[in-house]
N, C-alpha and C. Protein backbone atom coordinates (compact mmCIF):
# COMPACT_ATOMS: atom_id res chain seq x y z
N UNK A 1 172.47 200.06 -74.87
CA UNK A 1 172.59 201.49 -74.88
C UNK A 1 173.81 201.88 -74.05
N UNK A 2 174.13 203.07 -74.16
CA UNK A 2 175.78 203.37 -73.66
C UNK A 2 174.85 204.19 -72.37
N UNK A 3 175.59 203.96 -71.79
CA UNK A 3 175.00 204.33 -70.39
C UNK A 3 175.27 205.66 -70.06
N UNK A 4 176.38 206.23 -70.50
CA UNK A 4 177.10 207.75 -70.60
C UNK A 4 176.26 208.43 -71.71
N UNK A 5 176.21 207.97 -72.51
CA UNK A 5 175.44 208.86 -74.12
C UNK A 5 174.28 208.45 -74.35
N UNK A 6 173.17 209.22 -74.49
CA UNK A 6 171.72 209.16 -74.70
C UNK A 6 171.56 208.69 -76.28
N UNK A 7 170.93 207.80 -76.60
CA UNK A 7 170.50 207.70 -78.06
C UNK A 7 172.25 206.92 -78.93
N UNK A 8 173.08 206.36 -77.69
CA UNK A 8 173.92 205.84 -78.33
C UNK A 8 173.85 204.06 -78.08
N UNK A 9 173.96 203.43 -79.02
CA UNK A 9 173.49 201.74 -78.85
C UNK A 9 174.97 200.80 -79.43
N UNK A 10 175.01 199.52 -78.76
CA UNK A 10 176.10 199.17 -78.88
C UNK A 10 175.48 198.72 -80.13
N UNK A 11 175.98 197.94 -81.62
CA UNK A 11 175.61 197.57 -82.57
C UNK A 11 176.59 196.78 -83.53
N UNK A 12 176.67 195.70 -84.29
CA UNK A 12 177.38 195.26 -85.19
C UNK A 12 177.62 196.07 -86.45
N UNK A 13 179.02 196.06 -87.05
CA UNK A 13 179.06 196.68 -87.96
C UNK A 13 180.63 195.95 -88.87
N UNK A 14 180.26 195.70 -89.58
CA UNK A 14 181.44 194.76 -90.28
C UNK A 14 181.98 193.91 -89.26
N UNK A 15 181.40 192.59 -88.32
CA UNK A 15 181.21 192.03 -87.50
C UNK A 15 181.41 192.56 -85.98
N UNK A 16 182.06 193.63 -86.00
CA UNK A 16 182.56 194.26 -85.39
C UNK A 16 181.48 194.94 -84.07
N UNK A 17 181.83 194.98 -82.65
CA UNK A 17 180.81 195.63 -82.00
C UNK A 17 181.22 197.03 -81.79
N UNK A 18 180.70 198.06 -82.02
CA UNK A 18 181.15 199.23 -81.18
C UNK A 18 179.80 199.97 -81.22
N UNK A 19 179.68 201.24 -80.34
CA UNK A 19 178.81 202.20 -80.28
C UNK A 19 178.81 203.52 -81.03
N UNK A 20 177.65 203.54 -81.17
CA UNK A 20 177.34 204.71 -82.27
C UNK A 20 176.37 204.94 -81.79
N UNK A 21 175.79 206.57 -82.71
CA UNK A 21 174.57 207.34 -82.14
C UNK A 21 173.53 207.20 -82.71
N UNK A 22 172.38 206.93 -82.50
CA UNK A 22 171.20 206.35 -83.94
C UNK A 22 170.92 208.05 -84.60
N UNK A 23 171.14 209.01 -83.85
CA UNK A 23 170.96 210.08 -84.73
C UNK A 23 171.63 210.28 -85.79
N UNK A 24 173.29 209.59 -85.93
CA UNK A 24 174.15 209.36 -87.06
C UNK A 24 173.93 208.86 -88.37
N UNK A 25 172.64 207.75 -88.41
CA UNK A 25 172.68 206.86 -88.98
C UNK A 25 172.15 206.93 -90.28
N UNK A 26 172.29 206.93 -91.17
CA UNK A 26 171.71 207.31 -92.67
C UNK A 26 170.59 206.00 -93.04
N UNK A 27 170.42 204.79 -91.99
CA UNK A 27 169.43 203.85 -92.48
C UNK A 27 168.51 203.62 -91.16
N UNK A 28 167.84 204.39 -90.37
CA UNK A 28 167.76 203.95 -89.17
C UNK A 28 167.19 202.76 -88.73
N UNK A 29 166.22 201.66 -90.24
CA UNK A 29 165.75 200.48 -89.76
C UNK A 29 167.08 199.66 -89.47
N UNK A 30 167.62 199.74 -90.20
CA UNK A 30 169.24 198.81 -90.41
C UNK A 30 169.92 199.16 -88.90
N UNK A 31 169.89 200.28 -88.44
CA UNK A 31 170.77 200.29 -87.29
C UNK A 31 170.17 199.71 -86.28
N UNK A 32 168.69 199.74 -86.12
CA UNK A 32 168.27 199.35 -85.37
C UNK A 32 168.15 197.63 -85.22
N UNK A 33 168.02 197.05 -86.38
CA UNK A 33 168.16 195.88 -86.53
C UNK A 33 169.67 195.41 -85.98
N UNK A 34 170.60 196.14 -86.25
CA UNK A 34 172.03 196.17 -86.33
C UNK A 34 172.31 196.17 -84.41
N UNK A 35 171.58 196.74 -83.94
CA UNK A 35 171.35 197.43 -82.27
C UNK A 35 170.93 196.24 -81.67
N UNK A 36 170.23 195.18 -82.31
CA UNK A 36 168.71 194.40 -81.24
C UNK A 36 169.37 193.22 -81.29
N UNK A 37 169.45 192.33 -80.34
CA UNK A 37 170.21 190.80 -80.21
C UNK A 37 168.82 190.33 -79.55
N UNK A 38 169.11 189.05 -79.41
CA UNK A 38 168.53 187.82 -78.55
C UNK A 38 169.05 187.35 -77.51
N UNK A 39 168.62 187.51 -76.34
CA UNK A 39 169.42 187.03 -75.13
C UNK A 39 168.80 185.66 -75.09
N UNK A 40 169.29 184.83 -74.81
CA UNK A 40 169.27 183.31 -75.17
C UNK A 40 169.75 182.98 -73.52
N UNK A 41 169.13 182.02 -72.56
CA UNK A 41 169.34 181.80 -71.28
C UNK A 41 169.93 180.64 -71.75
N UNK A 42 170.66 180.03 -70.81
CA UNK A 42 171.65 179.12 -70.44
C UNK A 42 171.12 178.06 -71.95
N UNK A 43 171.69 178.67 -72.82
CA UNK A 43 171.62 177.90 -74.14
C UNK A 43 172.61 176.64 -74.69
N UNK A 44 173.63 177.14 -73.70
CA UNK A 44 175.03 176.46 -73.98
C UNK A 44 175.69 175.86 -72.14
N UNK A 45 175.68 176.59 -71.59
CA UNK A 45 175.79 176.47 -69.95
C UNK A 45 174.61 177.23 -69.23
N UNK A 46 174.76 176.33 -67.84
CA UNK A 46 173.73 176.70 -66.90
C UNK A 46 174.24 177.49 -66.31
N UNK A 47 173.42 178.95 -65.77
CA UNK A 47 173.81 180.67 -65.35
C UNK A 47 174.31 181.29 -66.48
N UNK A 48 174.70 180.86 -67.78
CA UNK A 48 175.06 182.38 -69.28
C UNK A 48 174.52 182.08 -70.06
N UNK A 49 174.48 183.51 -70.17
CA UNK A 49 173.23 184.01 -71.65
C UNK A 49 174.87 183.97 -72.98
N UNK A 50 173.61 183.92 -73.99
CA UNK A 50 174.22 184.22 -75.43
C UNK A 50 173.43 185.35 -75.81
N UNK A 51 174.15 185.83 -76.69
CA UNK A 51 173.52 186.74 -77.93
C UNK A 51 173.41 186.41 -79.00
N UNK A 52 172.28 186.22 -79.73
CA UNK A 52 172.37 186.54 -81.15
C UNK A 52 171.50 187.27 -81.81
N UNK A 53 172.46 187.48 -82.87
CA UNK A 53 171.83 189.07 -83.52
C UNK A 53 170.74 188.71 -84.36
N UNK A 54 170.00 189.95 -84.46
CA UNK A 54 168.67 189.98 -85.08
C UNK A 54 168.40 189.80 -86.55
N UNK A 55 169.67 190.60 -87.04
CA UNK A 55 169.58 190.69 -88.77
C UNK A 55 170.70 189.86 -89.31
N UNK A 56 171.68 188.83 -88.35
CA UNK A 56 172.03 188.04 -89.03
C UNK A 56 171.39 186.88 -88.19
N UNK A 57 170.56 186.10 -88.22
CA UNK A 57 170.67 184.81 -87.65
C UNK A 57 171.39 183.67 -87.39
N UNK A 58 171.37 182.80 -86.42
CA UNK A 58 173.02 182.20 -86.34
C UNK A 58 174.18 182.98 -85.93
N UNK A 59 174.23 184.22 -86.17
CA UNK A 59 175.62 184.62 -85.35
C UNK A 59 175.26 185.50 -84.10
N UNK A 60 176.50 184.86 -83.19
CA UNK A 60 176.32 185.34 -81.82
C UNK A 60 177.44 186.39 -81.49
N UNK A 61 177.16 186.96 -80.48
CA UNK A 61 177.99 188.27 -79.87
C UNK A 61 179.18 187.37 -79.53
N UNK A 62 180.61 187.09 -79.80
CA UNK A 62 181.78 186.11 -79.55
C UNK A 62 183.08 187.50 -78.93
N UNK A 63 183.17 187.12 -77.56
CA UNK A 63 184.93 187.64 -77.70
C UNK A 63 186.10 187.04 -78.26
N UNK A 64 186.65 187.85 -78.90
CA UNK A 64 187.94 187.37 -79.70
C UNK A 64 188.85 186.89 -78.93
N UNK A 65 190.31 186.52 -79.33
CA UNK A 65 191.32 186.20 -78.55
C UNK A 65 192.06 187.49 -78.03
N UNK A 66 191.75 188.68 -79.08
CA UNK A 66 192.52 189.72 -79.01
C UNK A 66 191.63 190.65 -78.32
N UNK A 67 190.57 190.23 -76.97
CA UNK A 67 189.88 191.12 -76.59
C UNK A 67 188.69 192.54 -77.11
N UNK A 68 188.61 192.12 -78.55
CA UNK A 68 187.76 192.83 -79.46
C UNK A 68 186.34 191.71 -79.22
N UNK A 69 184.74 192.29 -78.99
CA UNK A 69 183.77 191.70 -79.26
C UNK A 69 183.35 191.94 -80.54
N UNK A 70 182.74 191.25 -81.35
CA UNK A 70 182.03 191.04 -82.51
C UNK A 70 181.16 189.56 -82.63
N UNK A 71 180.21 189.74 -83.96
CA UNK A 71 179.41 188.66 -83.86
C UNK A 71 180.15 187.71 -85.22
N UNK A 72 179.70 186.26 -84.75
CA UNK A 72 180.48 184.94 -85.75
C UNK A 72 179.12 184.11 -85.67
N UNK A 73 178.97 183.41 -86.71
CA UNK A 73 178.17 182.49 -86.92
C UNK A 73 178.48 181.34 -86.00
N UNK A 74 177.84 180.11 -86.04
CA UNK A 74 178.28 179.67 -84.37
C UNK A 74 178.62 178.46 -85.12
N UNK A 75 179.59 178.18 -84.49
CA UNK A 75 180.79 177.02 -85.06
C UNK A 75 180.88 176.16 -84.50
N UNK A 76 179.58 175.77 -83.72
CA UNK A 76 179.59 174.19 -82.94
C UNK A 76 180.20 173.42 -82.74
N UNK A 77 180.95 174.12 -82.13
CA UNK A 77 182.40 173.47 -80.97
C UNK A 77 182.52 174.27 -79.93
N UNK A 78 183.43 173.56 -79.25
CA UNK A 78 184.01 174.21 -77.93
C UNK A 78 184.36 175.66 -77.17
N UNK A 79 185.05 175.84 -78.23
CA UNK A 79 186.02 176.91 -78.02
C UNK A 79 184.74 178.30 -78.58
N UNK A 80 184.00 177.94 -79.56
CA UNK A 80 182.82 179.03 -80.14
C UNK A 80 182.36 179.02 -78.71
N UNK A 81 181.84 177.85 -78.25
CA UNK A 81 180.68 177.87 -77.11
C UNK A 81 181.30 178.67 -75.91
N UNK A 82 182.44 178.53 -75.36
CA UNK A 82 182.97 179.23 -74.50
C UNK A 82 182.88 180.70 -74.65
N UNK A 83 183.39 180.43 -75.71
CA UNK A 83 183.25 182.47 -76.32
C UNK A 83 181.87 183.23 -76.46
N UNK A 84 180.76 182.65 -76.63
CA UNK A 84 179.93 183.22 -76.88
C UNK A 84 179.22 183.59 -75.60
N UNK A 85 179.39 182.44 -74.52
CA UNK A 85 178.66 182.44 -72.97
C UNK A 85 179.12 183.47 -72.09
N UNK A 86 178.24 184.64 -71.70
CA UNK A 86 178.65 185.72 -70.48
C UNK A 86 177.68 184.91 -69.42
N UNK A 87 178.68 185.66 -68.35
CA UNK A 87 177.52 185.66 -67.13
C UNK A 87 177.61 186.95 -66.55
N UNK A 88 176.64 187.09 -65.90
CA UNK A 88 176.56 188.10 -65.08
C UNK A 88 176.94 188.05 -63.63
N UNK A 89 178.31 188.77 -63.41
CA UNK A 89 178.49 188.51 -61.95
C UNK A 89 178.56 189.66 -60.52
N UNK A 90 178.17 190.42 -61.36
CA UNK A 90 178.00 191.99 -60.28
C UNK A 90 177.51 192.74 -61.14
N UNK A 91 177.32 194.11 -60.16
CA UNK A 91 176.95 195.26 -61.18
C UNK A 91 177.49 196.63 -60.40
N UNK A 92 177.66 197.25 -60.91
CA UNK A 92 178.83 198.44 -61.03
C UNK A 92 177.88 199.56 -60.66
N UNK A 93 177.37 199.92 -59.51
CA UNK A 93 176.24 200.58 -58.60
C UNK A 93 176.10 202.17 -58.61
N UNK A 94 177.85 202.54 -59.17
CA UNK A 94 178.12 203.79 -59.51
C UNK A 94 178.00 204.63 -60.82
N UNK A 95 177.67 203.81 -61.78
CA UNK A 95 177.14 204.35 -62.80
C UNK A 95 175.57 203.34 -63.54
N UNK A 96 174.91 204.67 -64.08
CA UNK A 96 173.26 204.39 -64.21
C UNK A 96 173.65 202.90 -65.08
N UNK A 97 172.83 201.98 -65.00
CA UNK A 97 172.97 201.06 -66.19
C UNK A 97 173.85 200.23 -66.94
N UNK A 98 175.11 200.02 -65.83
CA UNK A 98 176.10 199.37 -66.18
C UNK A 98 175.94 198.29 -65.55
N UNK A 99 176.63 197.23 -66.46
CA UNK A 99 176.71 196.03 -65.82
C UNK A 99 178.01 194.83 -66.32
N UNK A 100 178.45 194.32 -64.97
CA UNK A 100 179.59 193.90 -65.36
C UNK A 100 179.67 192.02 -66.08
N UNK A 101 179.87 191.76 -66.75
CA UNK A 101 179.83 190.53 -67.46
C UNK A 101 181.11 189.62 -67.24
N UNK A 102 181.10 188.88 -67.61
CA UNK A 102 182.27 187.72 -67.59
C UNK A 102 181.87 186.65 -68.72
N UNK A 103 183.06 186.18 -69.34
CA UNK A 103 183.22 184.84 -70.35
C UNK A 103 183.42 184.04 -70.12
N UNK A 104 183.04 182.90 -70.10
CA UNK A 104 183.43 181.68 -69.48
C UNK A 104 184.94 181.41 -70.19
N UNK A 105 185.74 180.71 -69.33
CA UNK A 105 187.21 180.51 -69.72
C UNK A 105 186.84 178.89 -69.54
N UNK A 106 187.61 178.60 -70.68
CA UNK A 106 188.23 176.90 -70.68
C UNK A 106 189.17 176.60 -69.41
C-alpha cells in the first residue's frame, strides 16, 4: 500500500510495478490478485526475502538494470537470484509505513 494514498497498492501490470488506486479499477478481483505477492524468507540468501506474485506463479518482484521494478519468471541463475533478494535494512521513522529495502549486489 502507498503509504501517502489511502486505497492505493503497489501492483503488476504489463510486468511492470507501479501504484494505482483500487477504486480505479474496472476488475477489482484481478487487481487485487495483481496487488498480493508472497514474501518468501531467505529463499535464495540468508536475511532476504523474495516476492512472488500471486496470479502469476514463478515470477518474482526483480529490479532491472535500469532501476525500474517489475516481476520475471525466475531464471535460475545468478544474476536472477541477486535481483530478486531485498533486505531490509532500516526504516524511515518519518513517514507512516515506509520502509527502506536494499538488493543484494554481486
Amino acid at each position: 500500500m502507498d503509504a501517502n494514498r489511502a486505497d492505493w497498492y503497489v501492483r503488476h501490470y504489463s510486468s511492470y510495478l507501479r501504484a494505482d488506486p483500487q477504486y480505479d479499477s474496472q476488475d477489482v478481483p484481478l487487481f487485487q490478485q495483481q496487488s498480493s505477492f508472497i514474501v518468501h524468507t531467505e529463499s535464495f540468501y540468508q536475511g532476504y526475502y523474495a516476492l512472488e506474485s500471486i496470479n502469476v506463479p514463478g515470477n518474482y518482484i526483480r529490479l532491472r538494470d535500469d532501476g525500474y521494478l517489475w516481476i520475471e519468471p525466475d531464471a535460475y541463475n545468478a544474476a536472477f537470484i541477486d535481483a530478486v533478494s531485498f533486505a531490509i535494512y532500516g526504516r524511515d521513522t518519518s513517514r507512516k509505513h515506509s520502509v527502506i529495502i536494499s538488493v543484494l549486489s554481486p
